[in-house]
PDB file of N, CA and C in Angstrom:
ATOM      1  N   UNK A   1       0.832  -1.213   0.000  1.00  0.00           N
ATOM      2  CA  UNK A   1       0.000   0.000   0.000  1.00  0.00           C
ATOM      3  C   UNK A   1       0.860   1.254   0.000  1.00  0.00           C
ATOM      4  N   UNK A   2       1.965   0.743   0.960  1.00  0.00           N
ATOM      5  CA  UNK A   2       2.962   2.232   0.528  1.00  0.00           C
ATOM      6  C   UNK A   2       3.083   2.635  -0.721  1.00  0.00           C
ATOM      7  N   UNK A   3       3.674   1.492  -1.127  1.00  0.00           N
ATOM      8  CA  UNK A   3       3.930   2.133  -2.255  1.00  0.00           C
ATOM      9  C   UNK A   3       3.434   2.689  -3.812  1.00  0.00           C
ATOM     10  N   UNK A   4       1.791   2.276  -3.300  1.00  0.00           N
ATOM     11  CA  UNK A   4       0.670   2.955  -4.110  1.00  0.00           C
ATOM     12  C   UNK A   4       0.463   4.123  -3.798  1.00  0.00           C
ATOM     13  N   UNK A   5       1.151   5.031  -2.187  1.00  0.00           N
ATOM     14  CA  UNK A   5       0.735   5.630  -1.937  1.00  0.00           C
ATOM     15  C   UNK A   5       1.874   7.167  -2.618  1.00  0.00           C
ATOM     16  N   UNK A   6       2.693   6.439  -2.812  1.00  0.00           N
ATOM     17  CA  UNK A   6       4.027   6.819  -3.464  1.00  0.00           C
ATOM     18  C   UNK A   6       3.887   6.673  -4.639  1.00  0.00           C
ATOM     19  N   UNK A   7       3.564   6.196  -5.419  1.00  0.00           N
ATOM     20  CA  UNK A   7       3.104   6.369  -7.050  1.00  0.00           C
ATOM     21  C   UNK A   7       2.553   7.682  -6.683  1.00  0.00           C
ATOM     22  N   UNK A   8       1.309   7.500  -6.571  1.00  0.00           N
ATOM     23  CA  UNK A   8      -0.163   8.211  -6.518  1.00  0.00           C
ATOM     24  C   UNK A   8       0.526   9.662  -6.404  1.00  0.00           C
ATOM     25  N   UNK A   9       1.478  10.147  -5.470  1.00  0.00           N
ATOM     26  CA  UNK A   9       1.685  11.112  -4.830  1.00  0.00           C
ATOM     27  C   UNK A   9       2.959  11.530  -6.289  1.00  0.00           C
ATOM     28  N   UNK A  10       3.451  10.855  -6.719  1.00  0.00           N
ATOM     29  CA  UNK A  10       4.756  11.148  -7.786  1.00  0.00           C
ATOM     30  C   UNK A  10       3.822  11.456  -8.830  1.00  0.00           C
ATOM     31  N   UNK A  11       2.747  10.830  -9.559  1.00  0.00           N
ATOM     32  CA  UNK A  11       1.833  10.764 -10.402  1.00  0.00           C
ATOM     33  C   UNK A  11       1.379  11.801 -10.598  1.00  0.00           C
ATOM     34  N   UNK A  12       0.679  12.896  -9.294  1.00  0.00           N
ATOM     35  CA  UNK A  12      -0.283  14.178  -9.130  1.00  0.00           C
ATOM     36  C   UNK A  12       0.760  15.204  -8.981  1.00  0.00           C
ATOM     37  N   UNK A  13       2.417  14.657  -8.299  1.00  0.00           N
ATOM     38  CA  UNK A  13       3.455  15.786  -8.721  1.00  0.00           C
ATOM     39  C   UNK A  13       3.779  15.993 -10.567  1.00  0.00           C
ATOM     40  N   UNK A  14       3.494  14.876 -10.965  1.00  0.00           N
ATOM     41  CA  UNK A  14       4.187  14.869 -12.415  1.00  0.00           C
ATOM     42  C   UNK A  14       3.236  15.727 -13.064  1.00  0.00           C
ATOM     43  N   UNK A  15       1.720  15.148 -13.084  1.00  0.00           N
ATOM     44  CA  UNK A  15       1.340  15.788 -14.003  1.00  0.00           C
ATOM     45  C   UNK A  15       1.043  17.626 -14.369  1.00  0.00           C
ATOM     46  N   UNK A  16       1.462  17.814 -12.930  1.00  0.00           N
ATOM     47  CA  UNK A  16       1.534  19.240 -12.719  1.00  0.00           C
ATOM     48  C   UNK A  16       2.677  19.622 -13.745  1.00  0.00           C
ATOM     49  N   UNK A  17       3.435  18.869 -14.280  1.00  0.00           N
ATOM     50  CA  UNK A  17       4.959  19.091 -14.930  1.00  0.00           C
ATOM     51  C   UNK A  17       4.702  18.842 -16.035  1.00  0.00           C
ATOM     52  N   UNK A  18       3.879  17.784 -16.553  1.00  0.00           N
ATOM     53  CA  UNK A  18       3.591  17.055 -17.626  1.00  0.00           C
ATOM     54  C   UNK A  18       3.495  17.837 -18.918  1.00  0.00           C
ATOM     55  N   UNK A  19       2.665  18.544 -19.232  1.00  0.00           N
ATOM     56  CA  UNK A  19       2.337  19.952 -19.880  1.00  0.00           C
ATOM     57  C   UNK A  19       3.847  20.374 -20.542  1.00  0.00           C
ATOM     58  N   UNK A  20       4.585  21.028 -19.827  1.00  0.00           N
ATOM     59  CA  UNK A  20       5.934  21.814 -19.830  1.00  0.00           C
ATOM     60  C   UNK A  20       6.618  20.483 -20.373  1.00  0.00           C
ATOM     61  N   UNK A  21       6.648  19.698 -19.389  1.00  0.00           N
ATOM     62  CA  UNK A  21       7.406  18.408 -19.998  1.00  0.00           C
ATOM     63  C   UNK A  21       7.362  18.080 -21.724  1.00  0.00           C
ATOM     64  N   UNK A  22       6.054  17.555 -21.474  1.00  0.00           N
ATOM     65  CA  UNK A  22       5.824  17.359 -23.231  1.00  0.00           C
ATOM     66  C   UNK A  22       5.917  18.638 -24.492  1.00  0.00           C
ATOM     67  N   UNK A  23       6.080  20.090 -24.007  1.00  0.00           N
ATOM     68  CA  UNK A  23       6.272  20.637 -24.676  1.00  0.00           C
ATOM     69  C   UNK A  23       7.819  20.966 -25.007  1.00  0.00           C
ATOM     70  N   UNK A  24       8.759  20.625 -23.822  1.00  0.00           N
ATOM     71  CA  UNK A  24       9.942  20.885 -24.071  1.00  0.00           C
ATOM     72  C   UNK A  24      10.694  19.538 -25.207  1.00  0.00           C
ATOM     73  N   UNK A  25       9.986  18.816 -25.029  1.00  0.00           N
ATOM     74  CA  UNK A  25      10.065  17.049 -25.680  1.00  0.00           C
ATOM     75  C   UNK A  25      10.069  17.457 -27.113  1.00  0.00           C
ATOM     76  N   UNK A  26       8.284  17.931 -26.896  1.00  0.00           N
ATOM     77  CA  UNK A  26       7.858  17.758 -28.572  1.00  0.00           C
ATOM     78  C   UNK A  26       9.275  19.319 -29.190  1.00  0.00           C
ATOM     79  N   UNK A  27       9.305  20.399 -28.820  1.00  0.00           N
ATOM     80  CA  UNK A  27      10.440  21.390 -29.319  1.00  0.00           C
ATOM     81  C   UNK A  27      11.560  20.524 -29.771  1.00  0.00           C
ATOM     82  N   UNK A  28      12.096  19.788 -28.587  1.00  0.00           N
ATOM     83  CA  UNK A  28      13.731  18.932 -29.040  1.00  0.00           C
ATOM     84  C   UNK A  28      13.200  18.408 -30.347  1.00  0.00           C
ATOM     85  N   UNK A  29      12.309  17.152 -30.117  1.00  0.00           N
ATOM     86  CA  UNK A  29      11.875  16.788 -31.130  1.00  0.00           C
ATOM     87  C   UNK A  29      11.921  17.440 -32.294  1.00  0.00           C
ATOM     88  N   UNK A  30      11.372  18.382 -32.801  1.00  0.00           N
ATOM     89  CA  UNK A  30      11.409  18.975 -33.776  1.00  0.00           C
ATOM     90  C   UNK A  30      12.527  19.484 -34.305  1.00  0.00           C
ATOM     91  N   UNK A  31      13.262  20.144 -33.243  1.00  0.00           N
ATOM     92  CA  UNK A  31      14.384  20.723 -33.424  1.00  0.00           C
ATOM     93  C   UNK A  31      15.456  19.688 -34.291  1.00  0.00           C
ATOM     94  N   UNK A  32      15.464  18.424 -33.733  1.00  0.00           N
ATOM     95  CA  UNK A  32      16.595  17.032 -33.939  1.00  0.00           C
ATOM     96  C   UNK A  32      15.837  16.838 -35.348  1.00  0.00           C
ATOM     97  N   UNK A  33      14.788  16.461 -36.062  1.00  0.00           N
ATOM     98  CA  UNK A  33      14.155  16.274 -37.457  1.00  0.00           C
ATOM     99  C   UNK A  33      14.650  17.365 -37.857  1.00  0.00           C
ATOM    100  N   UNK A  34      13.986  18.688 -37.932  1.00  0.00           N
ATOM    101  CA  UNK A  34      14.816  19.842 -38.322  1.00  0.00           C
ATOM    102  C   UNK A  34      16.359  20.061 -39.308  1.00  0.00           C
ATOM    103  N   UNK A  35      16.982  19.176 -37.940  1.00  0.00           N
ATOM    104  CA  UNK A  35      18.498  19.505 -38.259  1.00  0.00           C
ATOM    105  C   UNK A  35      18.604  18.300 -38.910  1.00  0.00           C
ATOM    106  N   UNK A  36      18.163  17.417 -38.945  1.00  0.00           N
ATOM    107  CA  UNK A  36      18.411  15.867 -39.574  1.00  0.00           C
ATOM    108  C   UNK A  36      18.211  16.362 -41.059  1.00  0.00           C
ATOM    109  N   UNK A  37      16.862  16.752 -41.258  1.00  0.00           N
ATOM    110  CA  UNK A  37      16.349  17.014 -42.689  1.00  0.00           C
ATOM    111  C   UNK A  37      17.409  18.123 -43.579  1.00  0.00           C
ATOM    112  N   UNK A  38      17.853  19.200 -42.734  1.00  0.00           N
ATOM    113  CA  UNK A  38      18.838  19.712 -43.286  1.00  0.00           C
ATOM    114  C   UNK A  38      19.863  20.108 -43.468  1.00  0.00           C
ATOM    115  N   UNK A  39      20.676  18.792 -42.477  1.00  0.00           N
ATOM    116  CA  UNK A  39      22.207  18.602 -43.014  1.00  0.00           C
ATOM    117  C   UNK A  39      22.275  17.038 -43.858  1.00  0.00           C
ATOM    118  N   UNK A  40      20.800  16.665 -44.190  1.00  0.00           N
ATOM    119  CA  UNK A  40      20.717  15.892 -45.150  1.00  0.00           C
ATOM    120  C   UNK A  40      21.167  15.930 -46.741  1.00  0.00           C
ATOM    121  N   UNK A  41      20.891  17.131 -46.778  1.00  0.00           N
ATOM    122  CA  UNK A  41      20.298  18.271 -48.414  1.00  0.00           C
ATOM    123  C   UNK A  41      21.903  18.019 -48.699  1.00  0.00           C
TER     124      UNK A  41
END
């Protein structure tokens, strides 16, 4: 049970982050295709 209680509690910290998270992700992301596609050329 602890340690459901410890998820649960990491889970409702994350998703407060989640947002920012996935936007800094999806940017790299783009950024790394970006540069892939054009030091391809």
């Amino acid at each position: 049970m602890a340690n459901d209680k410890d998820k649960y509690s990491f889970w409702t910290k994350y998703k407060r982050f989640a947002g920012n998270e996935l936007l800094l992700y999806l940017i790299m992301i783009i950024g790394i295709i970006l540069g892939i596609i054009i030091f391809s050329k």
